[in-house]
Structures are given as C-alpha cells and as structure tokens.
Protein backbone atom coordinates (compact mmCIF):
# COMPACT_ATOMS: atom_id res chain seq x y z
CA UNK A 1 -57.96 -43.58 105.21
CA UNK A 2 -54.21 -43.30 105.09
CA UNK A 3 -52.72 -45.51 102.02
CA UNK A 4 -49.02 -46.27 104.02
CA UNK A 5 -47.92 -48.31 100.42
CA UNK A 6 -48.71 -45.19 98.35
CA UNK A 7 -47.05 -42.94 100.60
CA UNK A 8 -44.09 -44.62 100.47
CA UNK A 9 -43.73 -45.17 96.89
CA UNK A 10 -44.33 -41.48 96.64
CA UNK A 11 -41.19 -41.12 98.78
CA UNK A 12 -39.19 -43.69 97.30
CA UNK A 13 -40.02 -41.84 93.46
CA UNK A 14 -38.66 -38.38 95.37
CA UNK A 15 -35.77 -40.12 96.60
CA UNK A 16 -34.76 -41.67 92.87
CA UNK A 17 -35.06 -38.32 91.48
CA UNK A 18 -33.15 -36.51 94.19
CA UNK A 19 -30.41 -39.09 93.62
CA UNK A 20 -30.59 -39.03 89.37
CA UNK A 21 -30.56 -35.47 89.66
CA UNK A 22 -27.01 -35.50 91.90
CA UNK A 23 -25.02 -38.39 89.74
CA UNK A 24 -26.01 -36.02 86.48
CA UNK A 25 -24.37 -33.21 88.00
CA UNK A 26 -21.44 -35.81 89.27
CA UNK A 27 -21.33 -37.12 85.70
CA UNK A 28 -21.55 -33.55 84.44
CA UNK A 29 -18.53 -32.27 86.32
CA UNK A 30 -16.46 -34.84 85.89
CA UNK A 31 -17.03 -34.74 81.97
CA UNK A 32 -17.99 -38.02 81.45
CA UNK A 33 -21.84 -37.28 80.83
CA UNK A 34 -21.32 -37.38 76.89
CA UNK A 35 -19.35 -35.39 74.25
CA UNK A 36 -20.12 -32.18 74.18
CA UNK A 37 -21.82 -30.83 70.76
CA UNK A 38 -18.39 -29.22 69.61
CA UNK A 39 -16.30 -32.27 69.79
CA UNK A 40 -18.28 -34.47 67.79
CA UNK A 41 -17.55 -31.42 64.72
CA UNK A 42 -14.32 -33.19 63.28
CA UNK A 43 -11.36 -30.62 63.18
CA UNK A 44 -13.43 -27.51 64.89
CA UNK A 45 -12.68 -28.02 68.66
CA UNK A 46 -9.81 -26.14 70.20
CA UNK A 47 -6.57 -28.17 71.52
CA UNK A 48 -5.71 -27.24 75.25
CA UNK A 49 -3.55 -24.88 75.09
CA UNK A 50 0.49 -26.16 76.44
CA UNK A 51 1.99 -25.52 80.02
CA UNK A 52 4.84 -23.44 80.42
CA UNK A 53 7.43 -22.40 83.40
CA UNK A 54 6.84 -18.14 84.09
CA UNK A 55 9.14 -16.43 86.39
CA UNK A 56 5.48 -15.09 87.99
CA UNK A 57 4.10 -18.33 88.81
CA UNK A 58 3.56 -19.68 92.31
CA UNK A 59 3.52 -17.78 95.80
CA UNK A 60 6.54 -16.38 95.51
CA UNK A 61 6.80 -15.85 91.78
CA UNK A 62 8.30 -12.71 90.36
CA UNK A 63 8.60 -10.59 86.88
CA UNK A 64 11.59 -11.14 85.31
CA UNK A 65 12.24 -7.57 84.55
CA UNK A 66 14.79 -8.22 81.33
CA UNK A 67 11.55 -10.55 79.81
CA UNK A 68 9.32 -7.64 80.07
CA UNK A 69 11.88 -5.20 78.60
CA UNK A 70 12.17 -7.60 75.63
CA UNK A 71 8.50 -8.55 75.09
CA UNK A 72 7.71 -4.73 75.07
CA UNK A 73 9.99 -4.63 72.09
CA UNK A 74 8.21 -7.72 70.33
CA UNK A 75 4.67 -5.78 71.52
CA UNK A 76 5.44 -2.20 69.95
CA UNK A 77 7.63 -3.30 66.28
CA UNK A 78 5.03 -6.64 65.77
CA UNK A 79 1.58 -6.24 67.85
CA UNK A 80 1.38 -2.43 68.25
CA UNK A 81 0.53 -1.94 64.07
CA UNK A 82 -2.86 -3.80 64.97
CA UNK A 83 -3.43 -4.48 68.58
CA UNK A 84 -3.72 -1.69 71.52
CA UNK A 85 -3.02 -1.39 75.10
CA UNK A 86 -5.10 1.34 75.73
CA UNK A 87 -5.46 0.54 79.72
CA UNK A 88 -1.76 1.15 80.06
CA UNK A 89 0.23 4.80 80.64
CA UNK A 90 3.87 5.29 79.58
CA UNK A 91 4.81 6.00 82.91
CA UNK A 92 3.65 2.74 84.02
CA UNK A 93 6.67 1.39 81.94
CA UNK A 94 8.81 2.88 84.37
CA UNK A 95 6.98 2.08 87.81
CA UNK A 96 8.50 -0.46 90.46
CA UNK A 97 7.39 -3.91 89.27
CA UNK A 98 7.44 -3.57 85.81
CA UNK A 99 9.62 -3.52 83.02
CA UNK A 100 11.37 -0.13 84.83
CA UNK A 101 12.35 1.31 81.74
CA UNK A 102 14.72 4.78 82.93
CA UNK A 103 12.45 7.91 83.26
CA UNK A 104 14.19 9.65 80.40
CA UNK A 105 13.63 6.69 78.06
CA UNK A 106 10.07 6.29 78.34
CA UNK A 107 9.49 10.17 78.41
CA UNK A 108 11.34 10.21 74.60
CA UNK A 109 9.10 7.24 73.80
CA UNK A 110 5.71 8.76 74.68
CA UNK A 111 7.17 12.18 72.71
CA UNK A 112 7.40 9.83 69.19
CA UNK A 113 3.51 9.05 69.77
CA UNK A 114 0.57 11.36 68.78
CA UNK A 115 -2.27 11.86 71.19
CA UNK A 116 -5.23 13.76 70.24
CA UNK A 117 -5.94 16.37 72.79
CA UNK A 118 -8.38 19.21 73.16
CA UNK A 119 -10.71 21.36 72.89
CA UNK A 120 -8.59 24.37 72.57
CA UNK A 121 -9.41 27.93 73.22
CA UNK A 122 -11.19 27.77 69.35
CA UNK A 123 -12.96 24.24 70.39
CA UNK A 124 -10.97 22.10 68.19
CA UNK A 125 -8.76 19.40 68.92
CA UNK A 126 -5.47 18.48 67.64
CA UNK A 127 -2.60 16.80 68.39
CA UNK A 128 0.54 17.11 70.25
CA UNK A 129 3.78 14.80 71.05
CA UNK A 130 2.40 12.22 73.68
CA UNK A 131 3.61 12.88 77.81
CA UNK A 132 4.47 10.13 80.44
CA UNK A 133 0.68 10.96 81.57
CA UNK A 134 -0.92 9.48 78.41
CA UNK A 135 -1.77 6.62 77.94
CA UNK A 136 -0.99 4.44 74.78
CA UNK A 137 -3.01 5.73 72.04
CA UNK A 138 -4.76 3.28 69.61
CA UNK A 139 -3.53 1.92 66.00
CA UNK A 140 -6.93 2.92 64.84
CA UNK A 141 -10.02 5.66 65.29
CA UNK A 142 -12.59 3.33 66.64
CA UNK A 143 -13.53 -0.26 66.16
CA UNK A 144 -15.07 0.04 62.39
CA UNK A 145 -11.94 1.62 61.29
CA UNK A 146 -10.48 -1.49 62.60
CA UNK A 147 -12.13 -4.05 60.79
CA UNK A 148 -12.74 -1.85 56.87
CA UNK A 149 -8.64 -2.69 57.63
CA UNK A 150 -8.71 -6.72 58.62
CA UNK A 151 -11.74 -7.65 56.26
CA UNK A 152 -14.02 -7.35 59.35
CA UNK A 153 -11.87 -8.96 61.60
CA UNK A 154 -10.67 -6.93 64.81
CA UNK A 155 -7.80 -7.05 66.61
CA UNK A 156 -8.61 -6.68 70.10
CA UNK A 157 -7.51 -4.75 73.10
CA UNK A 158 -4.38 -6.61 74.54
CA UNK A 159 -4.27 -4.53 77.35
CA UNK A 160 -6.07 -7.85 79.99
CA UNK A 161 -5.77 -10.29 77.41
CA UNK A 162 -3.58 -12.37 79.50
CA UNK A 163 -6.18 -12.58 82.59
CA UNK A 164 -8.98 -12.71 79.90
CA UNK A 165 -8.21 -15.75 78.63
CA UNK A 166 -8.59 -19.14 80.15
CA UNK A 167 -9.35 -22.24 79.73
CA UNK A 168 -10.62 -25.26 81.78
CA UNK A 169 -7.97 -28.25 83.22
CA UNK A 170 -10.46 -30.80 83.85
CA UNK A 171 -10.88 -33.55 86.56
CA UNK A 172 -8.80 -33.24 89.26
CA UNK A 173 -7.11 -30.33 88.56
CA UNK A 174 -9.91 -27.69 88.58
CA UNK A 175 -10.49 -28.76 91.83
CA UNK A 176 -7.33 -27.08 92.80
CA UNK A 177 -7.64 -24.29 90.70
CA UNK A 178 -11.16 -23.05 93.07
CA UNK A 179 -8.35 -23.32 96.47
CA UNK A 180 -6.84 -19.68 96.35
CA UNK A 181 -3.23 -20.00 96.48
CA UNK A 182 -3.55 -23.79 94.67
CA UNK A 183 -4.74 -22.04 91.55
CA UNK A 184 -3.38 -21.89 87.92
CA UNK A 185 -3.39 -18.51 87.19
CA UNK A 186 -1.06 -19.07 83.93
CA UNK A 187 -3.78 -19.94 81.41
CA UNK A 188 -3.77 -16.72 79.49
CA UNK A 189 0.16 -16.41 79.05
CA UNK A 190 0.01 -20.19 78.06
CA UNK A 191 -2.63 -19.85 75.67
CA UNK A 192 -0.92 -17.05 73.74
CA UNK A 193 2.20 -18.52 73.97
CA UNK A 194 0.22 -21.57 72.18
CA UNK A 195 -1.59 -19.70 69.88
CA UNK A 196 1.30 -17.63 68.51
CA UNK A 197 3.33 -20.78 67.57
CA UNK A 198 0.46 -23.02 66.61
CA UNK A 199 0.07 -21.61 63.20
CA UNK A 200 -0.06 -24.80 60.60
CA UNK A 201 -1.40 -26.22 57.49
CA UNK A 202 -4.81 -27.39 57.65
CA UNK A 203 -5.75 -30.78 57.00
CA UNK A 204 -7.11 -31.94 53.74
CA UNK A 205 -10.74 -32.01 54.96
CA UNK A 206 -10.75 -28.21 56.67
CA UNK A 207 -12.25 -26.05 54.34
CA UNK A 208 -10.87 -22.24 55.11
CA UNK A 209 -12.84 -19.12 54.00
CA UNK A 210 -10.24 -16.63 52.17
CA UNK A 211 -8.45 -14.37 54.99
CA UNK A 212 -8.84 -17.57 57.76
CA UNK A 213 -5.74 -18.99 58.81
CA UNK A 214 -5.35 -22.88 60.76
CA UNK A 215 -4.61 -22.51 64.16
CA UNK A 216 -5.21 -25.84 66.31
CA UNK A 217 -5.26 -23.21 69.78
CA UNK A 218 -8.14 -21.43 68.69
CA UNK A 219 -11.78 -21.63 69.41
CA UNK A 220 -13.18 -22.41 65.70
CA UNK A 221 -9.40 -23.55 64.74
CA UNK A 222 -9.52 -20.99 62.61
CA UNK A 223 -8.14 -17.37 63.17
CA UNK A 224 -8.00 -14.02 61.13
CA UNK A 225 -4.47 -12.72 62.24
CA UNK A 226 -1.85 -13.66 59.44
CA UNK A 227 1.47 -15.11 61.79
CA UNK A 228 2.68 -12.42 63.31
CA UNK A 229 5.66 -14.00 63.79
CA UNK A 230 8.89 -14.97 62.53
CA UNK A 231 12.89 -15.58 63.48
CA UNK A 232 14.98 -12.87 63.79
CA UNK A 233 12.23 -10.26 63.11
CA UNK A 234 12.76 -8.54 65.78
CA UNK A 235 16.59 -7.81 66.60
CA UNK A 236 17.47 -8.79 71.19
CA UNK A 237 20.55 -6.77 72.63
CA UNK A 238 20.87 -9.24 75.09
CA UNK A 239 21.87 -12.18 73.22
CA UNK A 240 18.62 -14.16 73.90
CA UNK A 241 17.41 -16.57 70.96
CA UNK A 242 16.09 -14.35 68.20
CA UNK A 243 13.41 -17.32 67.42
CA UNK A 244 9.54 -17.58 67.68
CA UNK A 245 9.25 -19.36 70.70
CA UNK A 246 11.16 -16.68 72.55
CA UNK A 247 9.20 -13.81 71.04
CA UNK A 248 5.84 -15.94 71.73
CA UNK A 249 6.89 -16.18 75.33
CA UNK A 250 8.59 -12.74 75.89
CA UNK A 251 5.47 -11.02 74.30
CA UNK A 252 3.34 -13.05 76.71
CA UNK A 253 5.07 -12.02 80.05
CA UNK A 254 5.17 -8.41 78.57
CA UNK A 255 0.85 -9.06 78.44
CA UNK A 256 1.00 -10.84 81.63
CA UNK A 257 2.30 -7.73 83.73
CA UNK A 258 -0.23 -5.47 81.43
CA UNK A 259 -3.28 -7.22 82.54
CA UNK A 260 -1.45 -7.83 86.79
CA UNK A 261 0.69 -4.60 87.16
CA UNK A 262 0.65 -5.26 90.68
CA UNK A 263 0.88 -9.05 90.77
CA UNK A 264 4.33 -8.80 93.33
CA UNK A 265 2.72 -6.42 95.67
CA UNK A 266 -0.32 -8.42 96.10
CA UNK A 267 1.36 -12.19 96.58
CA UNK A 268 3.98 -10.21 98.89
CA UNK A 269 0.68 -9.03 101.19
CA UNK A 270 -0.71 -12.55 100.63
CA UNK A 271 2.19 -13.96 102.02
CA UNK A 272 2.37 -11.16 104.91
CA UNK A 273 -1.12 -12.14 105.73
CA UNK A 274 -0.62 -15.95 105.52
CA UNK A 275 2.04 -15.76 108.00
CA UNK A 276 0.04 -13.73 110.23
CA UNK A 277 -2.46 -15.94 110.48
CA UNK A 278 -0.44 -18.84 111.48
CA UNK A 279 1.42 -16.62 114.05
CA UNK A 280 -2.22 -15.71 115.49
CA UNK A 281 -3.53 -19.64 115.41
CA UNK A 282 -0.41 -20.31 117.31
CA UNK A 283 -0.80 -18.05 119.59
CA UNK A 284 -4.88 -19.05 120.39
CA UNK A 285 -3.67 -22.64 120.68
CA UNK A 286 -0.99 -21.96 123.31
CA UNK A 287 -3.55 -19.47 124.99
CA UNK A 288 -6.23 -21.80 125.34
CA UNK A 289 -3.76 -24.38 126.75
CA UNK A 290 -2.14 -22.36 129.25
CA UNK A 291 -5.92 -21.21 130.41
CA UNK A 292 -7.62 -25.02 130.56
CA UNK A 293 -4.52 -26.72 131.77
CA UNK A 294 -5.38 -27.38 135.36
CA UNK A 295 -9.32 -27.32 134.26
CA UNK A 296 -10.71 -30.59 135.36
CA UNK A 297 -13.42 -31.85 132.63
C-alpha cells in the first residue's frame, strides 16, 4: 500500500537539500561562506593589488605611444638583464599600434643583439648580429641556467605577463567583469604596477628565508626579485618624472601592449560591430512595424 506521509517527507528531505546545496553556492560566491585557509595565515595573504587610470582602458581606450617608447627603455636597461620577451620581434617595435619606433632605429637595435643561428654548411651554429625578423633573444640558455643565477629563483617570460596576471574584484564587481565590454581588463598592468612599488620592510613577526624580499602584492608576500627599481635610474628625454612610480607604470603599459599588440584594432572592430548591430535592430523594429501596422490582432 502507498505510504502518502513517507512519500512526502522523502520529497520534502530532496527539497531541503536542493535548497542547502544552492545558498552554499550563494554563500560561496558571494565570499561570505568562511575565511578561506590562506587568510587565517597572519601576514601570508596577498593585498589586492591598486587601481590605476591607462590610456588603453575602456571602449575606446588607446596606447599612448610616448608611454610605450619610455617603458621599452625601463624594460631593456632594468628588466631585460633577467626577464625575456621572447614572443615579441623587433619589427613589432615599429608596427602601427605600438611604440612605432622609426624603421632605421629598431633595425640598429636588433644589429647590437646576438642571435644564435644555424646549422651552417659544416652543421654548426653560431651567431650573427640580430635582423628586424628575430625575435628578442633570451638573457639566459634555458631555464636551469636561469635559476644556478637567482639561487633557484626564475625570472619569468614577460612577454603575456600583463594578460597573465589577474586577480579577483569580489561582490558586485565580478559580476561586471563576466559582461564583455563591462569588464576590467587592467588587472595585470595594475598588479605590476603594485608589485614594483610595494617593496617594504617586513614586520617583526615575518620570518624571511635569505634571498626573499617583503612584498605585500605578492602571493606568499614574499618575492625573490631584489627592487628593481629606483629614481633616476633610468635617464627620460621627455622631461617625464624620473621616479619609481613612473617607471612602475611606464614599464607596465610597455607589458600591456606586449601581451595585446592588437588591442586598438580589435576594440575599433568591436565598436564597428556594436554599431552595426544597433543599425540592424533598428532597422527589424521599423520593418516589422511598417509590415503589422494595419494587421488587425
């Protein structure tokens, strides 16, 4: 015989489940489900990196060409000793929508490089002056080399760093950050930005291992680069602040168009294809209006 009471519990006991289940993954994404395991580590979680104003940010955001040309100078007399770009070509430096360096300058500029080239006729390889063609040729032979230099730390790649990186806004913002065209596509250039000028003492109850230096922006708060950084070490012909916040964010915007070479040509088609659409919707609107409009319903 049917039980009716036992049925329904059974339902009822689905139902609760079904509805704990959803408020835990409410509770979850809204971050207020508990600490995480990092933060209750005193000193070992990584502050949010700050928010800063880029030339490239928004629909209609653009390189600021004069940035680039000044960050690439930060990038190859500070970064290039220890970090590559090996996704990038010299002749990129020169291409519409980047730094657009003069032909003749970044030809003389890949000629003070050596790549490594070969075989040759007798199977070896050597090296010759580096071309346009080439791309930028590592500080080091191969990862190991790397870190026997940094006490096994290694400096990595820069060349997407600045899409790489990101971090997460929280509730409400990274609802607006899943809307294309809504999203905040700065949190790389921000976070290096950060984590160049965030260098500081430790406090008294951070213990660093030898080689570790404090760094509030970084995972850990702890990071192997020494501060690569400093006023005036790098000499501007342009009269722009010779100071670590301007190197920090030139340096960034340089890393920026590394990792988005084509970031103006694709918001410009965005923006083409926006207004399209709209034109089109219009035009089905009116259309259906002038068809139906002596259409009894």
């Amino acid at each position: 015989m049917f039980d009716r009471r036992r049925h329904r519990g059974s339902e009822i006991w689905k139902f609760s489940m079904k509805s704990m289940g959803f408020w835990a993954i409410v509770l979850m994404t809204l971050g207020l489900a508990g600490p995480s395991p990092a933060s209750d580590v005193p000193n070992r979680r990584e502050e949010p990196p700050n928010r800063y104003d880029w030339s490239f940010a928004g629909v209609f955001g653009r390189y600021d060409k004069a940035q680039m040309r000044r960050g690439f100078k930060v990038y190859k007399e500070v970064c290039a000793s220890c970090h590559s770009i090996k996704m990038l070509a010299f002749r990129n430096l020169s291409e519409p929508g980047g730094p657009e360096l003069p032909v003749a300058d970044v030809a003389a500029l890949a000629a003070s490089y050596k790549v490594k080239d070969g075989p040759n006729a007798a199977g070896e390889y050597f090296e010759r002056p580096g071309r346009p063609s080439d791309r930028f040729p590592p500080p080091f032979a191969n990862e190991q080399a790397a870190r026997a230099a940094f006490a096994g730390n290694y400096p990595p790649d820069m060349s997407v760093l600045a899409k790489a990186r990101g971090y997460s806004r929280g509730f409400p913002l990274f609802l607006f950050d899943a809307l294309p065209g809504f999203s905040y596509q700065e949190h790389g250039v921000d976070y290096i930005v950060s984590l160049m000028e965030g260098y500081a003492d430790p406090p008294p109850e951070t213990d660093l291992p030898a080689g570790q230096f404090y760094d509030p922006y970084m995972p850990g708060r702890r990071i192997g680069m020494p501060p690569p950084l400093a006023d005036g070490v790098v000499a501007y012909d342009d009269g722009y602040p010779q100071t670590i916040d301007q190197y920090a964010k030139d340096v960034a915007a340089f890393l920026m168009w590394s990792a988005e070479p084509h970031l103006e040509n694709r918001k410009k088609i965005g923006r083409g294809v926006v207004s399209f659409l709209i034109v089109f919707a219009a035009l089905l609107y009116f259309t259906k209006r002038k068809i139906w409009a002596n259409v009894e319903h």
